[in-house]
PDB file of N, CA and C in Angstrom:
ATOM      1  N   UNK A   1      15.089  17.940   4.605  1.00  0.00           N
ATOM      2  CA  UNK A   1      14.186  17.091   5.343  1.00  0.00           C
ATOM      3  C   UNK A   1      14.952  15.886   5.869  1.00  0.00           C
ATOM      4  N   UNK A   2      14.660  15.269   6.547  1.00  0.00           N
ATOM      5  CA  UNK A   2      14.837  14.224   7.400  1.00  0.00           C
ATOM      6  C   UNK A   2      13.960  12.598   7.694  1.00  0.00           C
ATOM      7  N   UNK A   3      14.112  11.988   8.245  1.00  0.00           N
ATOM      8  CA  UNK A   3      13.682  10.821   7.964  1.00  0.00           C
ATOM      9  C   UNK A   3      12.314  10.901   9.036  1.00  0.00           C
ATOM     10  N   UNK A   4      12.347  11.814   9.574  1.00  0.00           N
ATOM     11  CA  UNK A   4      10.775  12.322   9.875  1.00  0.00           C
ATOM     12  C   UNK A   4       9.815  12.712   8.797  1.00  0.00           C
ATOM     13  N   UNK A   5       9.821  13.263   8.341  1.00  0.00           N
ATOM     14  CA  UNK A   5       9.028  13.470   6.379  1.00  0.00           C
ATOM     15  C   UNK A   5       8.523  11.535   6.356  1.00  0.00           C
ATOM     16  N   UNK A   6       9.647  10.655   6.373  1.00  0.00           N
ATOM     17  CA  UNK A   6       9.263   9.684   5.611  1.00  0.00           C
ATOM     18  C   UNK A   6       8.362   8.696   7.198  1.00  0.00           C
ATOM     19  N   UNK A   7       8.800   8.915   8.033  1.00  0.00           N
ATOM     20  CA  UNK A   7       8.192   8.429   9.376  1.00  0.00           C
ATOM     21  C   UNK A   7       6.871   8.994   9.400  1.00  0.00           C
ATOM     22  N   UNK A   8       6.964  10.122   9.102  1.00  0.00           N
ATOM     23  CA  UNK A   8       5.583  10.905   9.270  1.00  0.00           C
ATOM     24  C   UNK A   8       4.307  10.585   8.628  1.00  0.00           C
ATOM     25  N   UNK A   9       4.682  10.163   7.087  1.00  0.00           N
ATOM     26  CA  UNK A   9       3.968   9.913   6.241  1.00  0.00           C
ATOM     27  C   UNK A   9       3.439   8.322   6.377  1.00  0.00           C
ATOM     28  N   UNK A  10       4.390   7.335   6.910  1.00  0.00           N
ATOM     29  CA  UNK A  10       4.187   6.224   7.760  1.00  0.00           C
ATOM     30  C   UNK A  10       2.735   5.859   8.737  1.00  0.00           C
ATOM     31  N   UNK A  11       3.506   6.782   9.898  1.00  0.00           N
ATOM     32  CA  UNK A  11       2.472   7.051  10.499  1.00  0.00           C
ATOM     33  C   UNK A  11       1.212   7.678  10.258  1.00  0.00           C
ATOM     34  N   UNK A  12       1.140   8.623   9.200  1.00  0.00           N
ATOM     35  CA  UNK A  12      -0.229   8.780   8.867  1.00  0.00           C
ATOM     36  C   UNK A  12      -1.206   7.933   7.820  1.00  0.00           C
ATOM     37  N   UNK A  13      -0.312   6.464   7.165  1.00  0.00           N
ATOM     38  CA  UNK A  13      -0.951   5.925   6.724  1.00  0.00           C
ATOM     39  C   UNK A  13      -1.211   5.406   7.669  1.00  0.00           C
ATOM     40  N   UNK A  14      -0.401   4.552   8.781  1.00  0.00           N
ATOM     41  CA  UNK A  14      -1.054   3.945   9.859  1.00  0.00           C
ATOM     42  C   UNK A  14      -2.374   4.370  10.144  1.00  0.00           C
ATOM     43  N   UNK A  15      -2.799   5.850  10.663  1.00  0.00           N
ATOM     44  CA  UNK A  15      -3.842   5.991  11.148  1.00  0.00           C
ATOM     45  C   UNK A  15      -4.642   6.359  10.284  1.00  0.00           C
ATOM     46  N   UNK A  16      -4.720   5.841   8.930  1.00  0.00           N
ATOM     47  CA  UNK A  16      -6.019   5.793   7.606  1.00  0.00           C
ATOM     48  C   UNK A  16      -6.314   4.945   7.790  1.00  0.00           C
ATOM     49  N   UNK A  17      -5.489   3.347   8.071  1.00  0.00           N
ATOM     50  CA  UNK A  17      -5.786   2.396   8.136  1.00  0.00           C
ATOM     51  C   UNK A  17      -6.794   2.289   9.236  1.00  0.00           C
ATOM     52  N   UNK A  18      -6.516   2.451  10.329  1.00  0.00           N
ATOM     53  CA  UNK A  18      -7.401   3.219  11.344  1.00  0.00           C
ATOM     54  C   UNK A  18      -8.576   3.650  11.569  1.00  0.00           C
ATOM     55  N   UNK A  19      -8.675   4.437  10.720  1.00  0.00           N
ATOM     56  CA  UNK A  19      -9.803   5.457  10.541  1.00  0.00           C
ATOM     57  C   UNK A  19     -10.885   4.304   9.418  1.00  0.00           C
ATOM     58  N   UNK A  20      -9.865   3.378   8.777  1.00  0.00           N
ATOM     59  CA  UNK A  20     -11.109   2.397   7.598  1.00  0.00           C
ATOM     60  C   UNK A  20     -11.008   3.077   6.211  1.00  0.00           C
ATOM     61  N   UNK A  21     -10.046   3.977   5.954  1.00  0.00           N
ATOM     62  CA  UNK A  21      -9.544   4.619   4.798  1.00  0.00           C
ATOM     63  C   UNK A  21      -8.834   4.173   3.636  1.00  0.00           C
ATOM     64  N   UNK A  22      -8.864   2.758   3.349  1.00  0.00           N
ATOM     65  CA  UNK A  22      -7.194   2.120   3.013  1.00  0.00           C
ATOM     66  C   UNK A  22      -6.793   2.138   2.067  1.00  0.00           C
ATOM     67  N   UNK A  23      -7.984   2.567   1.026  1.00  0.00           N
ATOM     68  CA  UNK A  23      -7.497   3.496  -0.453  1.00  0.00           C
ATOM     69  C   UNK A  23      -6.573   4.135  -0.384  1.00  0.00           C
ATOM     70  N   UNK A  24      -6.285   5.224   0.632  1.00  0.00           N
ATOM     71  CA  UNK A  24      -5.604   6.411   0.201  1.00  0.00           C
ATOM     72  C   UNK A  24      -4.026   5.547   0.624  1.00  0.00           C
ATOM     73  N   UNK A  25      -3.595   4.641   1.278  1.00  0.00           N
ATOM     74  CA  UNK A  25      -2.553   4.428   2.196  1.00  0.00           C
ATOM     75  C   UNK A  25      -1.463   4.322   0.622  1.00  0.00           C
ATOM     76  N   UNK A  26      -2.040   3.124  -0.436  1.00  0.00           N
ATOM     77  CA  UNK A  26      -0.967   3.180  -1.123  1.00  0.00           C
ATOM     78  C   UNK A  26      -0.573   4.175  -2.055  1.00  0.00           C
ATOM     79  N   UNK A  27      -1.355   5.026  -2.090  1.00  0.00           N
ATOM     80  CA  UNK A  27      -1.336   6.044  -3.077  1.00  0.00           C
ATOM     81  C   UNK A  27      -0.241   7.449  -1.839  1.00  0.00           C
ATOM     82  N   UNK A  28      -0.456   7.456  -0.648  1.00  0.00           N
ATOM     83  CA  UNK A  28       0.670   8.590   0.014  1.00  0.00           C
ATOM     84  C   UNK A  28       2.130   7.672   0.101  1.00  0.00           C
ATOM     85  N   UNK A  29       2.053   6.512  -0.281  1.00  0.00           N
ATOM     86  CA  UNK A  29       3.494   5.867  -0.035  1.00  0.00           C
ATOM     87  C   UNK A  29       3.946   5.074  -1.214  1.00  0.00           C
ATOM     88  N   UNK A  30       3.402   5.155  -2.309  1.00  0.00           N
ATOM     89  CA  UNK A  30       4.020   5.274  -3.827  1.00  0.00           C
ATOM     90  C   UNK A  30       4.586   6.877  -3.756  1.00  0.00           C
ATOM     91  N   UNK A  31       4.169   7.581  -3.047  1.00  0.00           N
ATOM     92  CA  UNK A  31       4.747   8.843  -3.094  1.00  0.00           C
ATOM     93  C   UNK A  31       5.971   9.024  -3.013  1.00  0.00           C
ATOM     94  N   UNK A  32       6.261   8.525  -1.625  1.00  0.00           N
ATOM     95  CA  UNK A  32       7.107   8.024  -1.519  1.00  0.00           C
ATOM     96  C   UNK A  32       8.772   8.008  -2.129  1.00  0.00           C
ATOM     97  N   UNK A  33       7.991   6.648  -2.693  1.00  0.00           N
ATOM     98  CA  UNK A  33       8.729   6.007  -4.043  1.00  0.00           C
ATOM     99  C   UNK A  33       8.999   6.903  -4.945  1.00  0.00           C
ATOM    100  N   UNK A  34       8.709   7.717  -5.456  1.00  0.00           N
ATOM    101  CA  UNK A  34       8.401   8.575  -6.500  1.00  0.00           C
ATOM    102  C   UNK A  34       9.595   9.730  -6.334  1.00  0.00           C
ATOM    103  N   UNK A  35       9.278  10.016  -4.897  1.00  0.00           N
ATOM    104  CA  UNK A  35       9.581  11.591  -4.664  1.00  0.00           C
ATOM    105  C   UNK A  35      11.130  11.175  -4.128  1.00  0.00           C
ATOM    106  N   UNK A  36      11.082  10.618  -3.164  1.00  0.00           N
ATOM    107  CA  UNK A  36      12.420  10.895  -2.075  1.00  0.00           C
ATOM    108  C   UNK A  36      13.180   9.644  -2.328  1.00  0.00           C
ATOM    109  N   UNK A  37      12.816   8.794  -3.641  1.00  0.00           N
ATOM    110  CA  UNK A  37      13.486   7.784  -3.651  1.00  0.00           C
ATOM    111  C   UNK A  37      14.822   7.877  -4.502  1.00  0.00           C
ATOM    112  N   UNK A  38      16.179   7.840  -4.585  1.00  0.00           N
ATOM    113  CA  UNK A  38      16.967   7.858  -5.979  1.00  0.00           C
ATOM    114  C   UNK A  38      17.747   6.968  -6.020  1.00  0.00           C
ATOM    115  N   UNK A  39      17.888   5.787  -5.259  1.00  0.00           N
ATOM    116  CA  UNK A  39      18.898   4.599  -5.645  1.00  0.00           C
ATOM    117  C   UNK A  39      17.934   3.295  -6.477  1.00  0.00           C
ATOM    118  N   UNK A  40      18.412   3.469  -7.168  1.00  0.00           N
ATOM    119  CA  UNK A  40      18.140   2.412  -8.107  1.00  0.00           C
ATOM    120  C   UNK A  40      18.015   0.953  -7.584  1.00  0.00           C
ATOM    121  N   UNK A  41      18.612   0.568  -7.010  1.00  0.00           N
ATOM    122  CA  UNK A  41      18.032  -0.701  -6.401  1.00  0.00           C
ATOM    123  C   UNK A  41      17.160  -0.899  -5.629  1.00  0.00           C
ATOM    124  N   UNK A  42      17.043   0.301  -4.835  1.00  0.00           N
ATOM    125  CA  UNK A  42      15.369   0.314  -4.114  1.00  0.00           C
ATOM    126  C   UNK A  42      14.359   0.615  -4.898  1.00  0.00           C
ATOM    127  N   UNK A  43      14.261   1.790  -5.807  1.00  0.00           N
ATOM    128  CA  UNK A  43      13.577   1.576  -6.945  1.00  0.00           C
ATOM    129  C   UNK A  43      13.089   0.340  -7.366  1.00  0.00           C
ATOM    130  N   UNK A  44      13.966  -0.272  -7.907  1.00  0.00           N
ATOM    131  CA  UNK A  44      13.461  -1.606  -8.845  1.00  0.00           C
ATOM    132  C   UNK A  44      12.697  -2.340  -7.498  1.00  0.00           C
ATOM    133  N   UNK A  45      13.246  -2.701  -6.171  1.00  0.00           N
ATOM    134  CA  UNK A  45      12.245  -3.605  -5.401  1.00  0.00           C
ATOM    135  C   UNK A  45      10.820  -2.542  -5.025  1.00  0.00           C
ATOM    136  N   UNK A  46      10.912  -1.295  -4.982  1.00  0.00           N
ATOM    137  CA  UNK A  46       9.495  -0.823  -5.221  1.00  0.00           C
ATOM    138  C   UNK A  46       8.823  -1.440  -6.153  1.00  0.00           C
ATOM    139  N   UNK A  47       9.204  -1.056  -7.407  1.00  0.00           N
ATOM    140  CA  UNK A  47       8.622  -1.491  -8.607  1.00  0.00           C
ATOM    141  C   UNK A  47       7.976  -2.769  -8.705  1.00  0.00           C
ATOM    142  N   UNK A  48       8.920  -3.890  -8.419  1.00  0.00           N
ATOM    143  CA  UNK A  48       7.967  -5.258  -8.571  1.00  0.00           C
ATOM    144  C   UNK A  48       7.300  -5.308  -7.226  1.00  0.00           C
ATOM    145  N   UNK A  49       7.572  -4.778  -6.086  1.00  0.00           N
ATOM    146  CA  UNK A  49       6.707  -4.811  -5.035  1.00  0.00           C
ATOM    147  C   UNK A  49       5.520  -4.296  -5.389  1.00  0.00           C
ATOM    148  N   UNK A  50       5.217  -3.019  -6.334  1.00  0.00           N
ATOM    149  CA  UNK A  50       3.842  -2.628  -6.017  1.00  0.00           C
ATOM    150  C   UNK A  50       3.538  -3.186  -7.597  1.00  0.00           C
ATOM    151  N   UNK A  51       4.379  -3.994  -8.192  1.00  0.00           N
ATOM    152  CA  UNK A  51       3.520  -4.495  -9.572  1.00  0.00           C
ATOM    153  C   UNK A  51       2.866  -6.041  -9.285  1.00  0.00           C
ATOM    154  N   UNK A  52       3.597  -6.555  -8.345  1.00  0.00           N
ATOM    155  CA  UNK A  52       3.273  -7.556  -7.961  1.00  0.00           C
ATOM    156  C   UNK A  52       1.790  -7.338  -7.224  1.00  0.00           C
ATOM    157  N   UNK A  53       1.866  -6.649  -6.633  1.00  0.00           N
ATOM    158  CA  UNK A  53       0.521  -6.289  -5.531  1.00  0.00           C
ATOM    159  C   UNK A  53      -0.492  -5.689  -5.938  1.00  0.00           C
ATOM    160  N   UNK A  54      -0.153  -4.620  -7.027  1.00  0.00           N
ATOM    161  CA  UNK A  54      -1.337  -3.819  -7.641  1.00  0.00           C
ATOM    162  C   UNK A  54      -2.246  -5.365  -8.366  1.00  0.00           C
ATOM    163  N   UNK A  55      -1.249  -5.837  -9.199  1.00  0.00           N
ATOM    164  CA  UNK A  55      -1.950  -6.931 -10.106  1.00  0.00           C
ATOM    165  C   UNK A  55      -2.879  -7.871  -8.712  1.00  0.00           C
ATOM    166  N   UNK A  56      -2.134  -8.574  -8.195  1.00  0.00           N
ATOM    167  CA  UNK A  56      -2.730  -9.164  -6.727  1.00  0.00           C
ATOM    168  C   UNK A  56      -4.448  -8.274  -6.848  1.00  0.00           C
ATOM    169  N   UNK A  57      -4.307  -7.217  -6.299  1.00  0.00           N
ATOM    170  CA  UNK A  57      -5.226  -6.824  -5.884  1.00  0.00           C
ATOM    171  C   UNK A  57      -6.613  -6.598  -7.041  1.00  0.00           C
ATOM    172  N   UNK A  58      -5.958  -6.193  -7.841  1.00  0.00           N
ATOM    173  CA  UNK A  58      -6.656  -5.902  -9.375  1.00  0.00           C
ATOM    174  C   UNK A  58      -7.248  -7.748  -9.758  1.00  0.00           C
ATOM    175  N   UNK A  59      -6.709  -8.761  -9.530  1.00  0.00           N
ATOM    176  CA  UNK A  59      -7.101  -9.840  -9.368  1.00  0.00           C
ATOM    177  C   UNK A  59      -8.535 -10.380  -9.008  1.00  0.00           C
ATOM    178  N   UNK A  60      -8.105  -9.922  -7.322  1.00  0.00           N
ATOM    179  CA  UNK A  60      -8.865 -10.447  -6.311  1.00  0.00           C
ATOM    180  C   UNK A  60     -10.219  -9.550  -6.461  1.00  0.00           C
ATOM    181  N   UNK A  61     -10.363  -8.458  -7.136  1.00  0.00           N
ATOM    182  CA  UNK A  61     -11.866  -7.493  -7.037  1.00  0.00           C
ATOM    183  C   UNK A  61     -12.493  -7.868  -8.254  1.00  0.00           C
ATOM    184  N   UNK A  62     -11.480  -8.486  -9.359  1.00  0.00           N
ATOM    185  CA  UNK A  62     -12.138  -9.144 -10.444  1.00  0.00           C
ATOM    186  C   UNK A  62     -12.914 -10.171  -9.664  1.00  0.00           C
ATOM    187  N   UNK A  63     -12.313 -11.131  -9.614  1.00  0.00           N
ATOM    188  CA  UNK A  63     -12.621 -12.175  -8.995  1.00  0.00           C
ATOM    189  C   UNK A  63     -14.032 -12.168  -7.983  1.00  0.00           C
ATOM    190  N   UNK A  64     -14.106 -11.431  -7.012  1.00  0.00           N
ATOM    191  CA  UNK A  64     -15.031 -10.389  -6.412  1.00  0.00           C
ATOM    192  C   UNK A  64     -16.342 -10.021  -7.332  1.00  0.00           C
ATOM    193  N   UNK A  65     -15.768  -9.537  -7.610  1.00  0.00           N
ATOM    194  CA  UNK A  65     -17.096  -8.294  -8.649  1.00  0.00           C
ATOM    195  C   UNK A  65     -17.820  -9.839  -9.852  1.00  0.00           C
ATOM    196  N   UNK A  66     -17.115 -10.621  -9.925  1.00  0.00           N
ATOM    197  CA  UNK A  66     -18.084 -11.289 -11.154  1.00  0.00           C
ATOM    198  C   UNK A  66     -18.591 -12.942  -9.703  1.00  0.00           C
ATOM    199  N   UNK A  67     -18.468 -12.942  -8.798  1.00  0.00           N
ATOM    200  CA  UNK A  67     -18.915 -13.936  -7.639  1.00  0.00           C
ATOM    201  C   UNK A  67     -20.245 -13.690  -8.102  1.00  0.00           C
ATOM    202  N   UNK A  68     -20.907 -14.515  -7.242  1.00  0.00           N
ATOM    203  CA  UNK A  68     -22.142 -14.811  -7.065  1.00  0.00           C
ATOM    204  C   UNK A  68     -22.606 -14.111  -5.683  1.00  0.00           C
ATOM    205  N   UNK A  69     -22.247 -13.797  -5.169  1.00  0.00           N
ATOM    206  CA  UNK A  69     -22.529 -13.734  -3.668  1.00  0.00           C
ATOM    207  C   UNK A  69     -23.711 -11.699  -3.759  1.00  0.00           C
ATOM    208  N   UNK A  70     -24.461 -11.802  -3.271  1.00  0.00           N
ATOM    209  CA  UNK A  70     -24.458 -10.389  -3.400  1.00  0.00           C
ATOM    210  C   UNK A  70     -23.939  -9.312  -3.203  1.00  0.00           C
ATOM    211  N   UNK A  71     -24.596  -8.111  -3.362  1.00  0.00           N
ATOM    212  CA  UNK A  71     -23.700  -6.873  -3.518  1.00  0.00           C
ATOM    213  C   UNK A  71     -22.953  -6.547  -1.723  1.00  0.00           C
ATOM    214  N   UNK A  72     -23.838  -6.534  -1.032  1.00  0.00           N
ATOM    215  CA  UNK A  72     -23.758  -6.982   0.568  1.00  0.00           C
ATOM    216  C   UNK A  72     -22.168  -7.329   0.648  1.00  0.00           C
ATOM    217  N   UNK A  73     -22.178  -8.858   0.629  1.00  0.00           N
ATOM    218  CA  UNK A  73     -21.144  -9.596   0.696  1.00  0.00           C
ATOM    219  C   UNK A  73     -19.763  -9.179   0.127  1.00  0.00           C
ATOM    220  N   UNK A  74     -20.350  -8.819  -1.680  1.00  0.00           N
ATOM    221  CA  UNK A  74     -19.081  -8.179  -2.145  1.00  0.00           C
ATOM    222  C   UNK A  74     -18.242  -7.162  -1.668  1.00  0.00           C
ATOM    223  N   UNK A  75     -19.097  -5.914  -1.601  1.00  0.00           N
ATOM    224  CA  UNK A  75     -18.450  -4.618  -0.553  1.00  0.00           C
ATOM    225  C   UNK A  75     -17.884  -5.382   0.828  1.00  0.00           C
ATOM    226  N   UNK A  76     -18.047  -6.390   1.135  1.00  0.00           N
ATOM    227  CA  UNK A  76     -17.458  -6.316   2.586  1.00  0.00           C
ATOM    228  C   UNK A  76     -16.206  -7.168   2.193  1.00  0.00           C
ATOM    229  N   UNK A  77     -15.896  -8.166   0.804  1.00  0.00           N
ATOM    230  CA  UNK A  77     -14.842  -8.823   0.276  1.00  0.00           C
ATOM    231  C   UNK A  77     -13.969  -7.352  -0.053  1.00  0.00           C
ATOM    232  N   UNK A  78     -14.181  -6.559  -1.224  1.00  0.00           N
ATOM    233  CA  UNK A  78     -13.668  -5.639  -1.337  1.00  0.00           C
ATOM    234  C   UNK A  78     -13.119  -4.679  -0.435  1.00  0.00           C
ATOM    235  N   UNK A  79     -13.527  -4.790   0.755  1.00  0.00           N
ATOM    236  CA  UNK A  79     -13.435  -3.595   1.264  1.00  0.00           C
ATOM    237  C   UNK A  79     -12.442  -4.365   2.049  1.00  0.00           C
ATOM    238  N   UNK A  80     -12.272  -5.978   2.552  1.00  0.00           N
ATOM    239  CA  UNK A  80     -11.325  -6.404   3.563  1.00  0.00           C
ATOM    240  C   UNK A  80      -9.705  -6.879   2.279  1.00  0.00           C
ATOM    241  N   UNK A  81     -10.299  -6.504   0.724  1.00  0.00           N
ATOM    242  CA  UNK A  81      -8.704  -6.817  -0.103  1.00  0.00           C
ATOM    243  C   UNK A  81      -8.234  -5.342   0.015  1.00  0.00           C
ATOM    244  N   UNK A  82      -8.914  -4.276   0.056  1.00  0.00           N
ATOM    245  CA  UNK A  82      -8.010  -3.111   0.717  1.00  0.00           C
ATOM    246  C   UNK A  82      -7.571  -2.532   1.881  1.00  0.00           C
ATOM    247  N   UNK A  83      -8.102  -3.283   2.777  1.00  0.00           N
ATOM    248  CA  UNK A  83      -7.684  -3.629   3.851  1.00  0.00           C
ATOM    249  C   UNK A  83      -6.239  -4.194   3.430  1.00  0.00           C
ATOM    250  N   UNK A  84      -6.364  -5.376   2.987  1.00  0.00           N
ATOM    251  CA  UNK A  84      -5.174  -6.274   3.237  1.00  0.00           C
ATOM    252  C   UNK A  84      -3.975  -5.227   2.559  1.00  0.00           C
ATOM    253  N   UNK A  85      -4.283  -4.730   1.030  1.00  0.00           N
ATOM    254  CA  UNK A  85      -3.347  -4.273   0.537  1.00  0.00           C
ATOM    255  C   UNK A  85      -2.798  -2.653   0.989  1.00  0.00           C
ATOM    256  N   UNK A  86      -3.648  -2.232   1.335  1.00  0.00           N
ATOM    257  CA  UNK A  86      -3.077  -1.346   2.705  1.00  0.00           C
ATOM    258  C   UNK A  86      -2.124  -1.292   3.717  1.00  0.00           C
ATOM    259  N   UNK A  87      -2.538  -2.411   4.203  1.00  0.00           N
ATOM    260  CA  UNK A  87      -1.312  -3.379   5.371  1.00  0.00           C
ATOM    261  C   UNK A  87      -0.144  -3.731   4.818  1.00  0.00           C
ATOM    262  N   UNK A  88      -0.445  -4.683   3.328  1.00  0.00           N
ATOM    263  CA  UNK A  88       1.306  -4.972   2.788  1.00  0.00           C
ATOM    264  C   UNK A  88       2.324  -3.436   2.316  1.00  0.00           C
ATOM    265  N   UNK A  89       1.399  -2.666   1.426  1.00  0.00           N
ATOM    266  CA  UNK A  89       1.862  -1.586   1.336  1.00  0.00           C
ATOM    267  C   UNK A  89       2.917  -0.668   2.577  1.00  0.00           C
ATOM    268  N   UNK A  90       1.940  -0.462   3.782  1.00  0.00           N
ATOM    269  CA  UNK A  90       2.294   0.024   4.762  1.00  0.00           C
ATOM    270  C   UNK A  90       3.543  -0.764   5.589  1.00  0.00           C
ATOM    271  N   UNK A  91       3.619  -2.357   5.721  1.00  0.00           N
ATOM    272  CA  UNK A  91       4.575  -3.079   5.990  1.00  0.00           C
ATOM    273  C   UNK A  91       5.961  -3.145   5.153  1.00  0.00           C
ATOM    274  N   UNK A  92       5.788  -3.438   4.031  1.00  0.00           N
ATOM    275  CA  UNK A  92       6.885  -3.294   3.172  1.00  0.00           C
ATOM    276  C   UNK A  92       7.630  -1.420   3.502  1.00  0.00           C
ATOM    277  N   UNK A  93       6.920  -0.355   2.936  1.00  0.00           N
ATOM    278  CA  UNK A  93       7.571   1.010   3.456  1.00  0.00           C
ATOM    279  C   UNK A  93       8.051   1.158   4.852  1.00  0.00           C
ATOM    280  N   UNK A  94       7.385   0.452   5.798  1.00  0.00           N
ATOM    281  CA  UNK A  94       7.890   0.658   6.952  1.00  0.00           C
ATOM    282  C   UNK A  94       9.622  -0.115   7.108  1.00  0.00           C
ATOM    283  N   UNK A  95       9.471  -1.480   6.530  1.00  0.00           N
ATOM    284  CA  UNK A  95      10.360  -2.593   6.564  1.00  0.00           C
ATOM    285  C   UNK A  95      11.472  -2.160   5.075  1.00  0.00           C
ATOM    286  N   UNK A  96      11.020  -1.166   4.502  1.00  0.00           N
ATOM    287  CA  UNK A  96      12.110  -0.568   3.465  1.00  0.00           C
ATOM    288  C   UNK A  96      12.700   0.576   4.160  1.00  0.00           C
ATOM    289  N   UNK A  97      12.232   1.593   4.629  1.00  0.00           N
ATOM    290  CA  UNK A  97      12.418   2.485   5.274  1.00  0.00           C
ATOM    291  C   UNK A  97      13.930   1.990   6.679  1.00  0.00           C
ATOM    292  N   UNK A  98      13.294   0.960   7.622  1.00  0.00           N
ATOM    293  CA  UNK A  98      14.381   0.317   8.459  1.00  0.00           C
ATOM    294  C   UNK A  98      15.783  -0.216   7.268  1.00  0.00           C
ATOM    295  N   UNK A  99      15.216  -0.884   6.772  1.00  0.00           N
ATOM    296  CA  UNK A  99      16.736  -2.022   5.875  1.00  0.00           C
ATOM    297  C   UNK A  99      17.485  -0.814   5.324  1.00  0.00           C
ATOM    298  N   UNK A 100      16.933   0.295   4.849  1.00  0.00           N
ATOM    299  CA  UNK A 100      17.797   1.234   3.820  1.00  0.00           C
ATOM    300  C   UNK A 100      18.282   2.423   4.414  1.00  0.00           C
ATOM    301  N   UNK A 101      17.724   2.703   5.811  1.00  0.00           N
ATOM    302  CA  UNK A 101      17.190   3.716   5.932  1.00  0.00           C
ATOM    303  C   UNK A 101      17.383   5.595   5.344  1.00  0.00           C
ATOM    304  N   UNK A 102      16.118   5.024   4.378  1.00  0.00           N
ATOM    305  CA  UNK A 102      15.737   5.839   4.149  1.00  0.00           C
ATOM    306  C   UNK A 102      15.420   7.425   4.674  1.00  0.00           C
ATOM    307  N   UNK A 103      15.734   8.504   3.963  1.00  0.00           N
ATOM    308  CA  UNK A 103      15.227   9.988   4.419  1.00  0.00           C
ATOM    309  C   UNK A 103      15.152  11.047   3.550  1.00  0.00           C
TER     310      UNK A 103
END
């Protein structure tokens, strides 16, 4: 395979994001990480990249879920922190992918 596999998978988080999907984005690009990754120093900046962010996010829905605001309001907070973490996810792989390039 080729660095199309990892472009590809890029681009199809792009268009989840798209579609209003943004659950699935970090979960096909931890894949990623997982699968086609083997240098150890990109590794480790995966690692605190998505430990840093998972916690972030795991944060912000706490934070969320015990508000005051109603259920209304909440789903539309929740739904714009996976938004966001969608986007960093998708930015960082794209911007790891260029610096290393990755395939």
């Amino acid at each position: 395979m080729s660095t199309d596999f990892i472009d590809s998978r890029i681009d199809a988080c792009h268009e989840l994001i798209e579609q209003g999907d943004y659950e699935k984005v970090p979960a096909v690009l931890k894949l990623i990480g997982e699968i086609r990754i083997h240098d150890e120093k990109v590794k480790e900046e995966i690692n605190r990249f998505e430990k840093e962010h998972d916690e972030r996010l795991e944060k912000n829905i706490i934070e969320i879920e015990h508000g005051n605001e109603n259920a209304l309001v909440k789903q539309h907070k929740t739904s714009k922190e996976h938004y966001l973490y969608a986007i960093s996810y998708l930015r960082f792989y794209d911007n790891l992918r260029k610096e290393y390039e990755l395939f």
